[in-house]
Protein backbone atom coordinates (compact mmCIF):
# COMPACT_ATOMS: atom_id res chain seq x y z
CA UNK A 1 78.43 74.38 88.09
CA UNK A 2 81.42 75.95 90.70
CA UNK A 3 80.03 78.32 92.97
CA UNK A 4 82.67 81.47 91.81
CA UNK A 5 85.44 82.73 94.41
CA UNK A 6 85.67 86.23 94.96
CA UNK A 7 88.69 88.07 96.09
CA UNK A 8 89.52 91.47 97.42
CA UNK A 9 92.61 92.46 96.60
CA UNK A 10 94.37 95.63 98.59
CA UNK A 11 95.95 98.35 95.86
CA UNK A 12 98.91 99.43 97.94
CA UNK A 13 102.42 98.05 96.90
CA UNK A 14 102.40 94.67 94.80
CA UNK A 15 102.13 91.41 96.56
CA UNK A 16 98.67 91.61 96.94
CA UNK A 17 97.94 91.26 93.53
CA UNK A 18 101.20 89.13 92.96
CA UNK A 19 99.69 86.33 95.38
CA UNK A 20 95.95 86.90 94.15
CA UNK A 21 97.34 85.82 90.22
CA UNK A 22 99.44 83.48 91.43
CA UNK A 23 96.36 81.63 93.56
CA UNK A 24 94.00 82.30 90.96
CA UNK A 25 96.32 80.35 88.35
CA UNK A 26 96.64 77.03 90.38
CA UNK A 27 92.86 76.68 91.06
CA UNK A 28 90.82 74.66 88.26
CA UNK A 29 90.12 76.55 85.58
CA UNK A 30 86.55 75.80 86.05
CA UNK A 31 85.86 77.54 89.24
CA UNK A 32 85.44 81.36 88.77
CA UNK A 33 86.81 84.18 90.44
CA UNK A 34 85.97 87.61 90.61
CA UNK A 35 88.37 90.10 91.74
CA UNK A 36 87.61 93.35 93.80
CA UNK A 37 90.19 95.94 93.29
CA UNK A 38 90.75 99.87 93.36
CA UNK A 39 93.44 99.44 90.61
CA UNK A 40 93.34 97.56 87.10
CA UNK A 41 96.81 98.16 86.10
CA UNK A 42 97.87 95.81 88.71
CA UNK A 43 95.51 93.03 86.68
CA UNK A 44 97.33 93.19 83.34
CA UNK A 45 96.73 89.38 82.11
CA UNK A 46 93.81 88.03 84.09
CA UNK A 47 93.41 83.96 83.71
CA UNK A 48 90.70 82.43 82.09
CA UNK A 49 88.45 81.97 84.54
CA UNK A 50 89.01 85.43 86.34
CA UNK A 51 86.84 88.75 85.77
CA UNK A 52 88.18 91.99 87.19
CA UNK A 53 85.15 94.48 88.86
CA UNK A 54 86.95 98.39 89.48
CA UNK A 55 85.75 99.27 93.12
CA UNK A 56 86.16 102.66 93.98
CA UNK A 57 89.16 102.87 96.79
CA UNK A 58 87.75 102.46 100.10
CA UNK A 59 91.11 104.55 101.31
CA UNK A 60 91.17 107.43 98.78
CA UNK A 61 89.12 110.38 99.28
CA UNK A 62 87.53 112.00 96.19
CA UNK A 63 86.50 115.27 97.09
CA UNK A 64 82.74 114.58 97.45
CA UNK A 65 82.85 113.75 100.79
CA UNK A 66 81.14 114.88 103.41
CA UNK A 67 83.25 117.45 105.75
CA UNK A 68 80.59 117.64 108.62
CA UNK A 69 81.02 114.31 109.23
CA UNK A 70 84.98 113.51 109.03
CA UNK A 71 85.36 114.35 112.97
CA UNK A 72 83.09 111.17 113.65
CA UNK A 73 85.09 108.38 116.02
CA UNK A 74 85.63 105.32 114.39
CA UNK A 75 84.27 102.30 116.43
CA UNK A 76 87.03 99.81 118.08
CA UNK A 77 85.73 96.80 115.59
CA UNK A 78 86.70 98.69 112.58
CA UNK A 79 89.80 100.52 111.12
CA UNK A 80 89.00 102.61 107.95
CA UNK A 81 85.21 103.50 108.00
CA UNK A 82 85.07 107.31 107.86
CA UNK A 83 81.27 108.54 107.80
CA UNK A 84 79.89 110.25 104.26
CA UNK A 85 81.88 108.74 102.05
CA UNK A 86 79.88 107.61 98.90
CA UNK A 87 82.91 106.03 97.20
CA UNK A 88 83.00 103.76 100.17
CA UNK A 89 78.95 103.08 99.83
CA UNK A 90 79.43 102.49 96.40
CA UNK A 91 82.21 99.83 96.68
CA UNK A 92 80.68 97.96 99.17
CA UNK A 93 77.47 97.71 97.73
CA UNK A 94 78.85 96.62 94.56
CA UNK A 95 80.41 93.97 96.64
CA UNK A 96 77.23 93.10 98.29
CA UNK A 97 74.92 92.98 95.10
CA UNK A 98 77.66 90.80 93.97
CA UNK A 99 77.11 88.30 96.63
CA UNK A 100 73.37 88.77 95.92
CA UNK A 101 73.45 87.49 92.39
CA UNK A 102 76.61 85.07 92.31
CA UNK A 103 75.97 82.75 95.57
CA UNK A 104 79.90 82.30 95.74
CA UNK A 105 81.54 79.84 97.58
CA UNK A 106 83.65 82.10 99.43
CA UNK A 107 85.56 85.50 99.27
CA UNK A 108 89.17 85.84 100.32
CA UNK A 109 90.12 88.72 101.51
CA UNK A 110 93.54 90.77 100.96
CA UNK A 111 93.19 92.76 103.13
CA UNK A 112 90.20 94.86 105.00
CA UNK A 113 88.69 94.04 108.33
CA UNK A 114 85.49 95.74 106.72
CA UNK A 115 85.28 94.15 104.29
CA UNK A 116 86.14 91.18 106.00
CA UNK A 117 83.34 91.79 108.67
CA UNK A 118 80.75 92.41 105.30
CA UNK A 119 81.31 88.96 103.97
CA UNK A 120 79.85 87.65 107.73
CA UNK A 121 76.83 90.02 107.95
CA UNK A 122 76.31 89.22 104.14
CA UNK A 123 76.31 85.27 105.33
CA UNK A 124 79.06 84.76 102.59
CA UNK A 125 82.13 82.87 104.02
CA UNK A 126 85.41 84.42 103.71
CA UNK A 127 89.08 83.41 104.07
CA UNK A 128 91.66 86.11 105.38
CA UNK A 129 95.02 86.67 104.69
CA UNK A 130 97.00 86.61 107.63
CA UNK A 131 99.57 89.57 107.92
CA UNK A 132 102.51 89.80 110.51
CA UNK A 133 102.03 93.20 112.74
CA UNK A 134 100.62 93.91 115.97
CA UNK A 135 96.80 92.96 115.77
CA UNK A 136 95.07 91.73 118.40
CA UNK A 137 92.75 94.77 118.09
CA UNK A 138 88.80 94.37 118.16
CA UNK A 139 88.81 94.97 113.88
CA UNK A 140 91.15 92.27 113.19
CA UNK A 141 90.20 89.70 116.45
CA UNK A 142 86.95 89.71 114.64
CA UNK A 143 87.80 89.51 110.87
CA UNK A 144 90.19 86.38 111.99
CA UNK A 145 87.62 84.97 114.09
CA UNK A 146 84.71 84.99 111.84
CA UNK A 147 87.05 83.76 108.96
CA UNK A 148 86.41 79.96 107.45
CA UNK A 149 90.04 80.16 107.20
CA UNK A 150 93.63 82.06 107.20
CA UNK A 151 95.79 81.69 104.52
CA UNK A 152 99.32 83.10 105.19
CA UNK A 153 101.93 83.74 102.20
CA UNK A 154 104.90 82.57 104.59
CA UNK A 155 106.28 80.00 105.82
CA UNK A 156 105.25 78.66 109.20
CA UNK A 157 108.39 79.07 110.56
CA UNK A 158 107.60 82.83 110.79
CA UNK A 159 104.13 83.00 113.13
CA UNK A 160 104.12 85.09 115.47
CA UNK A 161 104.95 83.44 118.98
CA UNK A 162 101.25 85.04 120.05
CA UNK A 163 99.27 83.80 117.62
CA UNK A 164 96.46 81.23 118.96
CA UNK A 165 96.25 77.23 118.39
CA UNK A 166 92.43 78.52 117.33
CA UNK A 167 94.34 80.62 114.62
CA UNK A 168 97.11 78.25 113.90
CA UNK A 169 94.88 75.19 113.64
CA UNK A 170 92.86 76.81 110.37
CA UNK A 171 95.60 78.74 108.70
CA UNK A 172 97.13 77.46 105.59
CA UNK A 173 100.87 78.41 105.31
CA UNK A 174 102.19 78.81 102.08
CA UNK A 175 106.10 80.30 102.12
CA UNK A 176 106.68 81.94 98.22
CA UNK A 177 103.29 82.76 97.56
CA UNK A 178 103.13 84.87 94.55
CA UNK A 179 106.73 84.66 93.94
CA UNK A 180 107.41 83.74 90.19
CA UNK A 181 110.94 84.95 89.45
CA UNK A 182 113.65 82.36 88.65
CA UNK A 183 116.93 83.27 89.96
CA UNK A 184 119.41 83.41 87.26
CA UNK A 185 123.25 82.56 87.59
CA UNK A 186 125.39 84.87 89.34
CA UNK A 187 127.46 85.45 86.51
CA UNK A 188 125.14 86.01 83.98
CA UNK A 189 122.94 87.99 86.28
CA UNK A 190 126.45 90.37 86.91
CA UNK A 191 126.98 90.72 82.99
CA UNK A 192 123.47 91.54 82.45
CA UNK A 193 123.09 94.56 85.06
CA UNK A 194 126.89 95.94 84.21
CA UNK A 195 128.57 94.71 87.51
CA UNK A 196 131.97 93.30 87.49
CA UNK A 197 132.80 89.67 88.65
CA UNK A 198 135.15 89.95 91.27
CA UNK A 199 133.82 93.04 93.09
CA UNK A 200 131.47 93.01 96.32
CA UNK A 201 128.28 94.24 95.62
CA UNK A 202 125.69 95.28 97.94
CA UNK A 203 121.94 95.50 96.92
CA UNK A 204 119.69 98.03 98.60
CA UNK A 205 115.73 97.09 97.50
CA UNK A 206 113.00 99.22 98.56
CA UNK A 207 109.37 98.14 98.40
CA UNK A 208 106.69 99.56 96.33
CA UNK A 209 104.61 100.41 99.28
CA UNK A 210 106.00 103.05 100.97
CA UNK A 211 108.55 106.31 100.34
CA UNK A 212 111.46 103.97 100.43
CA UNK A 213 114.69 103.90 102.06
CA UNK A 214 116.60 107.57 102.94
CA UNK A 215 120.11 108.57 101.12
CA UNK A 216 121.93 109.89 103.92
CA UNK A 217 122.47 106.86 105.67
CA UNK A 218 123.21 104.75 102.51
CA UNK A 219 125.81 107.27 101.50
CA UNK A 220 127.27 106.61 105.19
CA UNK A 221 127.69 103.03 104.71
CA UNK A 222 128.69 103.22 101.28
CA UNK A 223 131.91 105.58 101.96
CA UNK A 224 133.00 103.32 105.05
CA UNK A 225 132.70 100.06 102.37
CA UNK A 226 134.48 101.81 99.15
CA UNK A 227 135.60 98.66 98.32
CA UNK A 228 131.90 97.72 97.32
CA UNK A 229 129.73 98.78 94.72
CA UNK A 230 126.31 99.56 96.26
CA UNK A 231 123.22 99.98 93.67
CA UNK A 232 120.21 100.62 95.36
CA UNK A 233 116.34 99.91 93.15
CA UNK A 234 113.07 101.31 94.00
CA UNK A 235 112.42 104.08 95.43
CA UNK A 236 115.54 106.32 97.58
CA UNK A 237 114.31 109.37 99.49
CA UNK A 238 116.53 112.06 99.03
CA UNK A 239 118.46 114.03 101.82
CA UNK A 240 119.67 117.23 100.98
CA UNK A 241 122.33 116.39 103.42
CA UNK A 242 123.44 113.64 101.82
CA UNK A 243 127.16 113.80 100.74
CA UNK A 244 127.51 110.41 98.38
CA UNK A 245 130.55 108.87 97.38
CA UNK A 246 130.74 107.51 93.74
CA UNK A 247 130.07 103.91 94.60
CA UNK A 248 126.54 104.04 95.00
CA UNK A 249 124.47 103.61 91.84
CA UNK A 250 120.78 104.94 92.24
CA UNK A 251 118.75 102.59 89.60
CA UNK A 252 115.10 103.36 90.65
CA UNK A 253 112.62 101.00 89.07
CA UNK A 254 113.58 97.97 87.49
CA UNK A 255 111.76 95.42 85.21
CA UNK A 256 114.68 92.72 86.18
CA UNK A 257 114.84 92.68 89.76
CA UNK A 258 115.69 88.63 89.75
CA UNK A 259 118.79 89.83 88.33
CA UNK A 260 119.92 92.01 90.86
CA UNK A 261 119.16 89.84 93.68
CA UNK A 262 121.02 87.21 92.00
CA UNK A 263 124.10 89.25 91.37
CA UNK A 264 124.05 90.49 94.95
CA UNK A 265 126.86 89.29 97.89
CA UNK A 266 124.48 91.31 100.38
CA UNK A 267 120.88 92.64 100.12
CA UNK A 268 119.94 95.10 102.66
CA UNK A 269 116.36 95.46 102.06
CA UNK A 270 112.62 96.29 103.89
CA UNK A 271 110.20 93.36 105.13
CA UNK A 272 107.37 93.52 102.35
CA UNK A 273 105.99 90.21 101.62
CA UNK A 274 107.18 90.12 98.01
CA UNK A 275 111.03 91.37 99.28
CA UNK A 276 111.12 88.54 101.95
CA UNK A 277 109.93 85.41 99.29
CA UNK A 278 112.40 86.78 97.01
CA UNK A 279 115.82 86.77 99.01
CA UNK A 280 115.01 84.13 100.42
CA UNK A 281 114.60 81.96 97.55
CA UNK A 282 118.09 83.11 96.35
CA UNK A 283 119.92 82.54 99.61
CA UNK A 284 121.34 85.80 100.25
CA UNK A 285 122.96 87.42 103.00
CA UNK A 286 120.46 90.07 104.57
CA UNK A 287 120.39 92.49 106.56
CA UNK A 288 116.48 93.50 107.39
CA UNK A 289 115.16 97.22 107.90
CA UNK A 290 111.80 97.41 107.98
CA UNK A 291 109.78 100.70 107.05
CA UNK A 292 106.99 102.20 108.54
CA UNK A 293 103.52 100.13 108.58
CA UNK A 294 100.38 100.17 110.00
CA UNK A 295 100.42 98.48 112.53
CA UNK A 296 104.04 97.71 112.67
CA UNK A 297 103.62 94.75 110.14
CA UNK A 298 107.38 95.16 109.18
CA UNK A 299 108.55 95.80 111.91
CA UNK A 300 107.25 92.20 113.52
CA UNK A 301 108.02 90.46 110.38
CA UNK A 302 111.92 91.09 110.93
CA UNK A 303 111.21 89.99 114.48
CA UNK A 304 110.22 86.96 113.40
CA UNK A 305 112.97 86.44 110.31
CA UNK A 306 115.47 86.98 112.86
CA UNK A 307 114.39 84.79 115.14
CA UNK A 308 114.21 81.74 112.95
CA UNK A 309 117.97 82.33 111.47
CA UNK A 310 116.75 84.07 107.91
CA UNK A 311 118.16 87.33 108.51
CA UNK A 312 119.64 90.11 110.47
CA UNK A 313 117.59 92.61 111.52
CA UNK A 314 118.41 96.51 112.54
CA UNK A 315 115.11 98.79 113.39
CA UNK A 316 116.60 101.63 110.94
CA UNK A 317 119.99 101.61 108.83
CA UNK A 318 122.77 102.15 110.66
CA UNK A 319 123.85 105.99 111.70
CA UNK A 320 127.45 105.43 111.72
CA UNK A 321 130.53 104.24 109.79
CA UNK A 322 131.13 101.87 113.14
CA UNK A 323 127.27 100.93 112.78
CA UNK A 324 127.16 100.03 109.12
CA UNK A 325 130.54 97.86 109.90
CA UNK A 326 129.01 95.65 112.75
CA UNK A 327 125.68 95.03 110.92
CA UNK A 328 126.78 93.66 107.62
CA UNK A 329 129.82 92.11 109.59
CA UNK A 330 126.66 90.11 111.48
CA UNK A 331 125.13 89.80 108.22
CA UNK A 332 127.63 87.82 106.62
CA UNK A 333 128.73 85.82 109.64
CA UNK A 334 125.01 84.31 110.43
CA UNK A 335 124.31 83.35 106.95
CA UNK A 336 122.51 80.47 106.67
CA UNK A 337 120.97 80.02 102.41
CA UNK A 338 120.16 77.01 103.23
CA UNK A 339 117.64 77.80 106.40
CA UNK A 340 116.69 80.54 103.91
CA UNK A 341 115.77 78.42 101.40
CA UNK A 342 113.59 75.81 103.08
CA UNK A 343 111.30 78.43 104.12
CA UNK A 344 110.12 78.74 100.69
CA UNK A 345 107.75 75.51 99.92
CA UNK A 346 107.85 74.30 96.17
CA UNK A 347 104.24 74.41 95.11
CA UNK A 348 102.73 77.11 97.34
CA UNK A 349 99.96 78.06 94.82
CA UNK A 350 98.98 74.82 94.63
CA UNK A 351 99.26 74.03 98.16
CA UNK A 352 96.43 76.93 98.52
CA UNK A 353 94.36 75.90 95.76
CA UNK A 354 94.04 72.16 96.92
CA UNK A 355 93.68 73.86 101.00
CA UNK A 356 90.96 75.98 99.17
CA UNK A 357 89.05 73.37 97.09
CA UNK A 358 89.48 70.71 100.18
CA UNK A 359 87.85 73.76 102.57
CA UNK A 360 85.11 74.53 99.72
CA UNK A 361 83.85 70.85 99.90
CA UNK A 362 83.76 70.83 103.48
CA UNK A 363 81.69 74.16 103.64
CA UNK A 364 78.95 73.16 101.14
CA UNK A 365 78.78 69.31 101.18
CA UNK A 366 75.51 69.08 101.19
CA UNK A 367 74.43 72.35 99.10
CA UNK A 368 73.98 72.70 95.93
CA UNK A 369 73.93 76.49 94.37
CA UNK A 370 70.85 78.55 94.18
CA UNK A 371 70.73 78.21 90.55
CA UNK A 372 71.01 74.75 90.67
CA UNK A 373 68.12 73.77 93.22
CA UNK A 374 64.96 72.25 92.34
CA UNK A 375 61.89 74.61 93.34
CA UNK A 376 59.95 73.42 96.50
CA UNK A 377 55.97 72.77 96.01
């Protein structure tokens, strides 16, 4: 019998879940896995061997909280721990009775220093997902340092130039992680999403994390390029300012975002993990903006995209006609698809599963599972 996995998975935007199935699927379908999350709908085919348990959000007050306590300082070694919150108690001891009665293997963990730092005191090893941003703070030094392991859904050539040879040495780097779009031809792509052959087009994508790119500025660089037909999908905050010309084509939510990407000439999109795996598969010119994240995630991942040749980064979209014309000049000029390309391995899933099953083996050579051990007498 497998000792089961489990696996926290993060309810904000979609990559976390996007990565967890995509993990879960390349594993043997003989070792169970029991997923931790605040949302179901994110979970709407589970494989075989994976169970789903509802936590209540660790993030999300409910009302039955306790006010007299929410003034209480938060230690340095954690991040999101207010005091009096029984949604919080409740999650984590569902967690915790979990690891009681299932003797797992290991949990991986997508993302929460606390519960990160709960797999150690519970003497259950866990693997962390390794996030670009600006954390060398006491919550995650200790969640990456009491890890088994670090598994990051990029490419290598995106660390961070700070990040240990401790840390490097037991991360597993897997670049497309989670991705499972196939890029169609241009062509067709064009004919399906109404966009004519010979025109420019330039895609703006916004992430399902956050409040999503502002109008203004897109209605800015869309009357200096008139030429262009600009369609933006996801999420476009609106400026009452905004004065738009009629080449820009607000599509919100789509169910066929390979198709846009592949019908692109430029993508100016944000940083999220799902974004970056996506245009870079396809090769496309792009131009990087991040959006707001805690600590600065984004921000550091277009550092680092920049700095190995995938893209062209700007800290906001541009604020001028002249602005918008020297950063997608730049974009177009230091495209490189195939640098892009390479940075997405062919088999990350299973590169993850295999890193996983080879760490598993190391862990418990010599154990056998609780259910499986003869009694002393």
């Amino acid at each position: 019998m497998m000792r089961p996995i489990g696996y926290f998975v993060h309810h904000q935007g979609r990559g976390h879940a996007e990565r967890c199935l995509a993990l879960i699927g390349a594993l043997p379908q003989s070792r169970p896995v029991r997923i931790f999350c605040a949302r179901d709908t994110l979970f709407p085919v589970l494989p075989p061997q994976a169970t789903l348990t509802v936590l209540p959000s660790l993030f999300e007050p409910t009302g039955h909280e306790a006010p007299g306590l929410a003034d209480q300082p938060t230690p340095s070694s954690l991040h999101c721990a207010p005091l009096g919150w029984p949604g919080i108690r409740l999650a984590m001891g569902m967690i915790a009775g979990w690891f009681s009665d299932a003797d797992p293997a290991l949990m991986i963990c997508d993302v929460s220093a606390e519960i990160a730092q709960l797999c150690r005191i519970c003497s259950v090893p866990h693997v962390k997902i390794l996030q670009h941003g600006d954390r060398s703070d006491d919550g995650h030094r200790l969640a990456y340092e009491g890890a088994v392991g670090l598994l990051a859904p990029f490419s290598a050539r995106l660390a961070q130039p700070e990040w240990s040879d401790a840390m490097l040495a037991k991360t597993c780097f897997a670049g497309g992680l989670g991705r499972s779009d196939t890029i169609p031809e241009r062509e067709v792509a064009r004919r399906r999403i109404g966009v004519a052959e010979g025109r420019e087009m330039i895609l703006v994508m916004s992430g399902g994390g956050g409040s999503g790119f502002a109008q203004a500025p897109l209605a800015v660089g869309a009357r200096q390029r008139s030429a262009a037909q600009w369609v933006t999908i996801g999420t476009v905050e609106r400026d009452w300012h905004a004065t738009e010309p009629g080449n820009i084509d607000h599509r919100g939510w789509v169910g066929n975002v390979a198709d846009y990407i592949a019908a692109a000439d430029c993508i100016i999109a944000s940083t999220g993990n799902t974004t970056c795996q996506q245009i870079l598969a396809a090769g496309k010119p792009w131009l990087a903006v991040p959006e707001w994240r805690y600590f600065d995630e984004q921000h550091r991942k277009a550092e680092c995209l920049a700095a190995a040749g995938l893209a062209v980064r700007r800290p906001h979209l541009p604020a001028s006609a002249q602005a918008w014309d020297r950063a997608l000049g730049e974009t177009y000029a230091r495209h490189d698809p195939a640098r892009q390309r390479a940075a997405i391995d062919d088999r990350p899933a299973e590169t993850c599963a295999d890193w996983l099953e080879a760490l598993i083996a190391r862990l418990w050579r010599d154990s056998l599972p609780i259910k499986e051990r003869t009694p002393s007498r």
